[in-house]
C-alpha atoms as a PDB file:
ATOM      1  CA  UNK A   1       0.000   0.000   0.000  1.00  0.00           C
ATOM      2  CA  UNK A   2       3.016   2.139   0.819  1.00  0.00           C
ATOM      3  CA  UNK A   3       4.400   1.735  -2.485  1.00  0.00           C
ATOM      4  CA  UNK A   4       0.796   2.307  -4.231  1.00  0.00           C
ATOM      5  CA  UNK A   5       0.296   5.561  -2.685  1.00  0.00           C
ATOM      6  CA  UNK A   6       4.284   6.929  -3.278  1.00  0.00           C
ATOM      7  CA  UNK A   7       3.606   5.787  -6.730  1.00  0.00           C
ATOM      8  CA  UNK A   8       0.370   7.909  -6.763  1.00  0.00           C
ATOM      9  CA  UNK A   9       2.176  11.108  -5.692  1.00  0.00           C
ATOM     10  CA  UNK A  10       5.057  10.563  -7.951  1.00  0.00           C
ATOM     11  CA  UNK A  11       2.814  10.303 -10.923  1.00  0.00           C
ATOM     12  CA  UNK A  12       0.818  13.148  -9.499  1.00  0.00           C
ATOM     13  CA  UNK A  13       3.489  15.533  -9.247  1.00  0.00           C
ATOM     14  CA  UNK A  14       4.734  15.381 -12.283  1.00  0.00           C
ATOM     15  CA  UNK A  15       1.042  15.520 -13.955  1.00  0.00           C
ATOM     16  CA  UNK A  16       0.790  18.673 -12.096  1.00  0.00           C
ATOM     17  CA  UNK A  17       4.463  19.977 -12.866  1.00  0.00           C
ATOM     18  CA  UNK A  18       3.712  19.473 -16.861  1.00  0.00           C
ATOM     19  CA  UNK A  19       1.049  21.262 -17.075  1.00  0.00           C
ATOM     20  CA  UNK A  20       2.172  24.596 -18.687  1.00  0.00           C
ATOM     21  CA  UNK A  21       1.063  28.542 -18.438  1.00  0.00           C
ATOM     22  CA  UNK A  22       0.192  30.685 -21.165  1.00  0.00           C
ATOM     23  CA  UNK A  23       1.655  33.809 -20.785  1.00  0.00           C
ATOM     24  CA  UNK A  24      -1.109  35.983 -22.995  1.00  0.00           C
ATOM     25  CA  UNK A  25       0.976  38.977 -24.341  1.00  0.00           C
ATOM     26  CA  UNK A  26      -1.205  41.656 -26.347  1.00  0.00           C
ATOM     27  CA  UNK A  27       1.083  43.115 -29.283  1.00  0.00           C
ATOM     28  CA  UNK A  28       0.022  46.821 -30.160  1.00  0.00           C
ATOM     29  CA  UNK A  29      -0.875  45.902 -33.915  1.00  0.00           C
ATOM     30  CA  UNK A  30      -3.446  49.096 -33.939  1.00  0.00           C
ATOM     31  CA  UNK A  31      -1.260  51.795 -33.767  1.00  0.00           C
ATOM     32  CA  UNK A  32      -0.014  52.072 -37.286  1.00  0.00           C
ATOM     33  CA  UNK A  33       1.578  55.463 -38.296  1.00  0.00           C
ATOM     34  CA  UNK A  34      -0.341  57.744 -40.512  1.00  0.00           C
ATOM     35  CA  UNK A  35      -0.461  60.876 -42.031  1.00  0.00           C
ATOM     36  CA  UNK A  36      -2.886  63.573 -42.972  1.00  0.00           C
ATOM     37  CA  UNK A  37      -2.902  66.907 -44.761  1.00  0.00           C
ATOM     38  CA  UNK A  38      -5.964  69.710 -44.354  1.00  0.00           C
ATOM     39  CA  UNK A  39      -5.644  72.537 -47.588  1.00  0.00           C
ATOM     40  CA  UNK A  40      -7.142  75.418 -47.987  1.00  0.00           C
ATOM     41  CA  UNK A  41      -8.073  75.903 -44.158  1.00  0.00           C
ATOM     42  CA  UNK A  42      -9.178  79.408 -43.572  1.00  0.00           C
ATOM     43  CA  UNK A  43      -9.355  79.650 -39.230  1.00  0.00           C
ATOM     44  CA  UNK A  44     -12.505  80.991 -38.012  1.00  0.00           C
ATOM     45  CA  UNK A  45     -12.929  84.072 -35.741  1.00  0.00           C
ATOM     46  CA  UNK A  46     -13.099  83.097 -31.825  1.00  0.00           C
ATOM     47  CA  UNK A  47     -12.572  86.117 -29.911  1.00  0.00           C
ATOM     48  CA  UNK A  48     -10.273  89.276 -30.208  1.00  0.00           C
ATOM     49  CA  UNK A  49      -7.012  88.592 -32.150  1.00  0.00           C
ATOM     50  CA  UNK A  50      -7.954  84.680 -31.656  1.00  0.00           C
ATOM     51  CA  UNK A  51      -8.650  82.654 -34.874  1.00  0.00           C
ATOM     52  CA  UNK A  52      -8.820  78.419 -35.186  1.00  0.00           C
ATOM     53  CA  UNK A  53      -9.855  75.411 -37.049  1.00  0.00           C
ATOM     54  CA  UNK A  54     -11.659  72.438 -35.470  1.00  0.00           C
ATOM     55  CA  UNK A  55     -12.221  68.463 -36.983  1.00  0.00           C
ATOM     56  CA  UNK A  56     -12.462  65.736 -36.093  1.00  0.00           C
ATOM     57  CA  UNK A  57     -10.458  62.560 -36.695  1.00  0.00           C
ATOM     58  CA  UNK A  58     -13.645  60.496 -37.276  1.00  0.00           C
ATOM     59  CA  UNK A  59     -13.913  62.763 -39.993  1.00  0.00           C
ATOM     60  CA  UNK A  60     -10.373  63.206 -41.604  1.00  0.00           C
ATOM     61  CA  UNK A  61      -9.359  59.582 -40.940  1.00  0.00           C
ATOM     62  CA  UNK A  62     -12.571  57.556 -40.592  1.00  0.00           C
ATOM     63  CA  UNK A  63     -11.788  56.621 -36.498  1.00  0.00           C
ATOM     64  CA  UNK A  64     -10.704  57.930 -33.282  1.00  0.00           C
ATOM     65  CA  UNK A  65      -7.512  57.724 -31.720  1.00  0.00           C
ATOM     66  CA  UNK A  66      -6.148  55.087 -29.236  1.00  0.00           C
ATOM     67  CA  UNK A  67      -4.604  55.930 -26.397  1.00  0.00           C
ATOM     68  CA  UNK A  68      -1.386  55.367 -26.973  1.00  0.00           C
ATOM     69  CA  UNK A  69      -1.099  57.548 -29.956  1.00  0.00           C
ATOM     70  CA  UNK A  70      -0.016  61.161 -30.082  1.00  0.00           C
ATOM     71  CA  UNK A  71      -0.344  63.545 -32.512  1.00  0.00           C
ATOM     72  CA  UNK A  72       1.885  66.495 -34.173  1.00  0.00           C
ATOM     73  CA  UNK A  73       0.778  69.061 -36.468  1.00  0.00           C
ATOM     74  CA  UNK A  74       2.998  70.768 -38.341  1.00  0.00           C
ATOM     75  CA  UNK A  75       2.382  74.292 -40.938  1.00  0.00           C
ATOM     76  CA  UNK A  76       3.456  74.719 -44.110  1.00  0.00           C
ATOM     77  CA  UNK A  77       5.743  77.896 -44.264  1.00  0.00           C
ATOM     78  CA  UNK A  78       6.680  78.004 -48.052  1.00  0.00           C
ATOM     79  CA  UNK A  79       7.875  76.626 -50.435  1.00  0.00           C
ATOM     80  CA  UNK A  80      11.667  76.403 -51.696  1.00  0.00           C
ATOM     81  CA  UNK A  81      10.393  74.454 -55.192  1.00  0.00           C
ATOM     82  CA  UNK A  82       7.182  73.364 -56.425  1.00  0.00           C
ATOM     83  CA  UNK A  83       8.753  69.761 -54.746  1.00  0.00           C
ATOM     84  CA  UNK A  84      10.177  70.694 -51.513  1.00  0.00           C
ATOM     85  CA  UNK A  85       8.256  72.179 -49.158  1.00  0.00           C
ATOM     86  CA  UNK A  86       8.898  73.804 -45.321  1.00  0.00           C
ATOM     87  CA  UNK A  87       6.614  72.642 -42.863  1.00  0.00           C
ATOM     88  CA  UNK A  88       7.290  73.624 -39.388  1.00  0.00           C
ATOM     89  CA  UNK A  89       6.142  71.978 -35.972  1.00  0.00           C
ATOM     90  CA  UNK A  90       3.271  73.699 -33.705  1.00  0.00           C
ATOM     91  CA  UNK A  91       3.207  75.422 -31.259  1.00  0.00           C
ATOM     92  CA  UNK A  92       5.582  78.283 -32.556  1.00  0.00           C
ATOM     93  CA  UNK A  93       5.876  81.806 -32.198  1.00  0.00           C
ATOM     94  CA  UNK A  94       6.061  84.220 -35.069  1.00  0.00           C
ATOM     95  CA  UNK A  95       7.867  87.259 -33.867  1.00  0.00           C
ATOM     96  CA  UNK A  96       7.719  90.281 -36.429  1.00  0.00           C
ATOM     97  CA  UNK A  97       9.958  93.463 -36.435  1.00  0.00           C
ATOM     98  CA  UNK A  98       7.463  95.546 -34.869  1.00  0.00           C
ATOM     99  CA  UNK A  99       6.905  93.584 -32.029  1.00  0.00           C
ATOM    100  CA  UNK A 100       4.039  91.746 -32.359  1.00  0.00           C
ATOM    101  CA  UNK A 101       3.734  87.944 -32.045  1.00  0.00           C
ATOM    102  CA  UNK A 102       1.476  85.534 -33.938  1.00  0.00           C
ATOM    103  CA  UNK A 103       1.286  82.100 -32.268  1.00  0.00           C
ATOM    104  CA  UNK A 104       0.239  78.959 -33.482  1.00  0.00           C
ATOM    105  CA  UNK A 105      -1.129  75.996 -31.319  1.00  0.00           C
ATOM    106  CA  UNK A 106      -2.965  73.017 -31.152  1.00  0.00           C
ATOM    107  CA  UNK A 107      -4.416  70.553 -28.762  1.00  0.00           C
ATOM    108  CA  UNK A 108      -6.065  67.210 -29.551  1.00  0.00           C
ATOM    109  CA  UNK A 109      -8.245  64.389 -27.740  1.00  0.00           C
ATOM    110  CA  UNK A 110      -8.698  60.759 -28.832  1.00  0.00           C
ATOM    111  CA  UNK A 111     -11.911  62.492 -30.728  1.00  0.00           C
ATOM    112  CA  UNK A 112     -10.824  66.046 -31.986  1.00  0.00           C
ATOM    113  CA  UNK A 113      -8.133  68.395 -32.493  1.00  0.00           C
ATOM    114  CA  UNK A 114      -8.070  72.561 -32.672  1.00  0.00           C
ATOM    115  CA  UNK A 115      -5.224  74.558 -34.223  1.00  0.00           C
ATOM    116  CA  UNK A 116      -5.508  78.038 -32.989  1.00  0.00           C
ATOM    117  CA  UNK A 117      -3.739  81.418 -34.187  1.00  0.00           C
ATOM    118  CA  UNK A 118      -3.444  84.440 -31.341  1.00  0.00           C
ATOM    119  CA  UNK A 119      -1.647  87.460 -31.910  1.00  0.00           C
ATOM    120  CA  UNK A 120      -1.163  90.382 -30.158  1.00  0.00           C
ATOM    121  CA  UNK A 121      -2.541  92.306 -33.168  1.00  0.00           C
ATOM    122  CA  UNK A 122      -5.712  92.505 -35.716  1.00  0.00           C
ATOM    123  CA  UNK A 123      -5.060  89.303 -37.398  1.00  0.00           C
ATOM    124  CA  UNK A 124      -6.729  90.711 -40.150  1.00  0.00           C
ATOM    125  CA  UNK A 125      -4.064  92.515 -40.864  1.00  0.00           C
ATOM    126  CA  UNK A 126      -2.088  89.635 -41.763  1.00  0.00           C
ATOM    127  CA  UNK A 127      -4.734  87.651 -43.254  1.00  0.00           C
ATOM    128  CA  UNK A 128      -2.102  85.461 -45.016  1.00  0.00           C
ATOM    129  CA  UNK A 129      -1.615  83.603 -42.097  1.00  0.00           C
ATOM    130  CA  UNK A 130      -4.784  82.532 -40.663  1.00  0.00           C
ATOM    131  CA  UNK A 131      -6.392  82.043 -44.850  1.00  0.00           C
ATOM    132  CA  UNK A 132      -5.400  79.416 -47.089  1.00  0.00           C
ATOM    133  CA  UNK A 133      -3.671  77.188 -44.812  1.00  0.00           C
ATOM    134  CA  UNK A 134      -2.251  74.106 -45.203  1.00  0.00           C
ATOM    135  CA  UNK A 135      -1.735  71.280 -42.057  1.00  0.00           C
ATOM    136  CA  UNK A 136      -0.240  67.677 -41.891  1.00  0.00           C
ATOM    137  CA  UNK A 137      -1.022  65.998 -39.339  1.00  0.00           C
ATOM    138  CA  UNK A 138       1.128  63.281 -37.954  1.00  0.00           C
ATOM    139  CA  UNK A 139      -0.380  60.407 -35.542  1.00  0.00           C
ATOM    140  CA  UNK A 140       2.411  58.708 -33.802  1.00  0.00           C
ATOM    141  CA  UNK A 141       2.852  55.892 -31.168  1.00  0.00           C
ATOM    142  CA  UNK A 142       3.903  57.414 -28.371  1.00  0.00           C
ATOM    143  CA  UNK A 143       6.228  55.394 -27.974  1.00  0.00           C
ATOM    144  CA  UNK A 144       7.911  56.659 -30.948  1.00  0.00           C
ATOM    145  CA  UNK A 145       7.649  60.150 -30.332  1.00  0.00           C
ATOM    146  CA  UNK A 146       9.831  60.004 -27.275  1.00  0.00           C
ATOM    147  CA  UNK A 147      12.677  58.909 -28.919  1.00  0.00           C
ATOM    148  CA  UNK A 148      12.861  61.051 -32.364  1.00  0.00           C
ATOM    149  CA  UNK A 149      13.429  64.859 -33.076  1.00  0.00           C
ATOM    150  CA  UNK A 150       9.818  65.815 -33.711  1.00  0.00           C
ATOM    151  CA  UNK A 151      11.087  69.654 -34.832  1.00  0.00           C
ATOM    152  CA  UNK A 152      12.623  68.054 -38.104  1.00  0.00           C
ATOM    153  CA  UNK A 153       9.289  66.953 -40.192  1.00  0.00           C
ATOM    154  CA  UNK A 154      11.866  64.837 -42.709  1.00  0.00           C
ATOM    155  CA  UNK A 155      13.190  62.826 -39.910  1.00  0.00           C
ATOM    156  CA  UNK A 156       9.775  62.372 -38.483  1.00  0.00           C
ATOM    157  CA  UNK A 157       8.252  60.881 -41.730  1.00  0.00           C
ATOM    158  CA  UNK A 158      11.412  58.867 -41.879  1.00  0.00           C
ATOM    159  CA  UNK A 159      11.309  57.371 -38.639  1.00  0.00           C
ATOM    160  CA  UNK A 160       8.153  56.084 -39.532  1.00  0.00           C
ATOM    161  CA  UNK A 161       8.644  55.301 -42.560  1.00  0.00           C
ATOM    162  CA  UNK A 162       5.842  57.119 -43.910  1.00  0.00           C
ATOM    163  CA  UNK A 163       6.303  58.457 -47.723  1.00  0.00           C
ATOM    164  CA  UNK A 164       4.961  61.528 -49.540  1.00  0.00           C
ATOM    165  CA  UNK A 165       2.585  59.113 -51.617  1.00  0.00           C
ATOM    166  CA  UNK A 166       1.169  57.787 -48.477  1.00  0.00           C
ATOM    167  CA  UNK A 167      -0.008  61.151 -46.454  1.00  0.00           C
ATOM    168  CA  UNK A 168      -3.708  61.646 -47.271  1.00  0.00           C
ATOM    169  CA  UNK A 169      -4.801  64.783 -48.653  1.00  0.00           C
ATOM    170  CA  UNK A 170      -8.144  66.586 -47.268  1.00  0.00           C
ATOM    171  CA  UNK A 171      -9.546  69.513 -49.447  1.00  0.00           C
ATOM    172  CA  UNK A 172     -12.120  71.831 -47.701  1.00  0.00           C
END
């Protein structure tokens, strides 16, 4: 009987000890780069000297964001050739020779996003920077956008490996 039951927990110990654990690890498969660029955007009147221009991704990229995305939005400046254009990152600060400042800013949910213009003067007066705008927007993992130099548009787009032919382009 002694030997039954030491045979018993031998063979139950290692039917236990076999038995394995599934360790279930998510990978982030829905975070995918992506691009987007909004022409032609003419910011709306808000208050004194405060213009901006409000969307929503449902409606630029057909879904919201997740929450571990981030987004930049960068301006285009000019354009050196009818290829090569300057886009520079928002927020930033226009200063002019008389003193006044234009800035440009944004802010963003998982739902919307608002780029805003506020000077310290008529914006009217400069109406070439709050009419006929053009915006890319950039959705990154934020994982990513630790790590790179968001400032430099190329090596953004490079980083992840996102190509001219692939940003979408919005009319309004």
């Amino acid at each position: 009987m002694k030997k039954i039951i030491t045979l018993f927990a031998f063979v139950s110990f290692l039917a236990i000890s076999s038995c394995t654990t599934e360790d279930n690890f998510q990978e982030d498969n829905d975070t995918i780069p992506e691009a987007f660029e909004i022409k032609n955007v003419n910011l709306a009147k808000v208050a004194n000297n405060e213009y901006n221009f409000k969307s929503t991704f449902q409606y630029e990229i057909g879904g919201n964001l997740y929450d571990d995305e981030t987004v930049l939005i960068y301006r285009l400046t000019t354009l050196i050739n009818s290829t090569t254009p300057v886009w520079q990152l928002i927020p930033r600060t226009i200063y002019f020779d008389n003193g006044q400042e234009l800035d440009y800013d944004y802010d963003f949910s998982k739902v919307d996003f608002i780029i805003t213009a506020r000077g310290t003067y008529n914006l009217l007066d400069t109406p070439g920077y709050i009419n006929n705008q053009t915006f890319r927007v950039v959705i990154v993992p934020s994982v990513l956008a630790a790590s790179m130099d968001t400032s430099n548009y190329n090596e953004v787009m490079n980083t992840l490996k996102i190509s001219e032919s692939q940003v979408q382009k919005v009319k309004l």
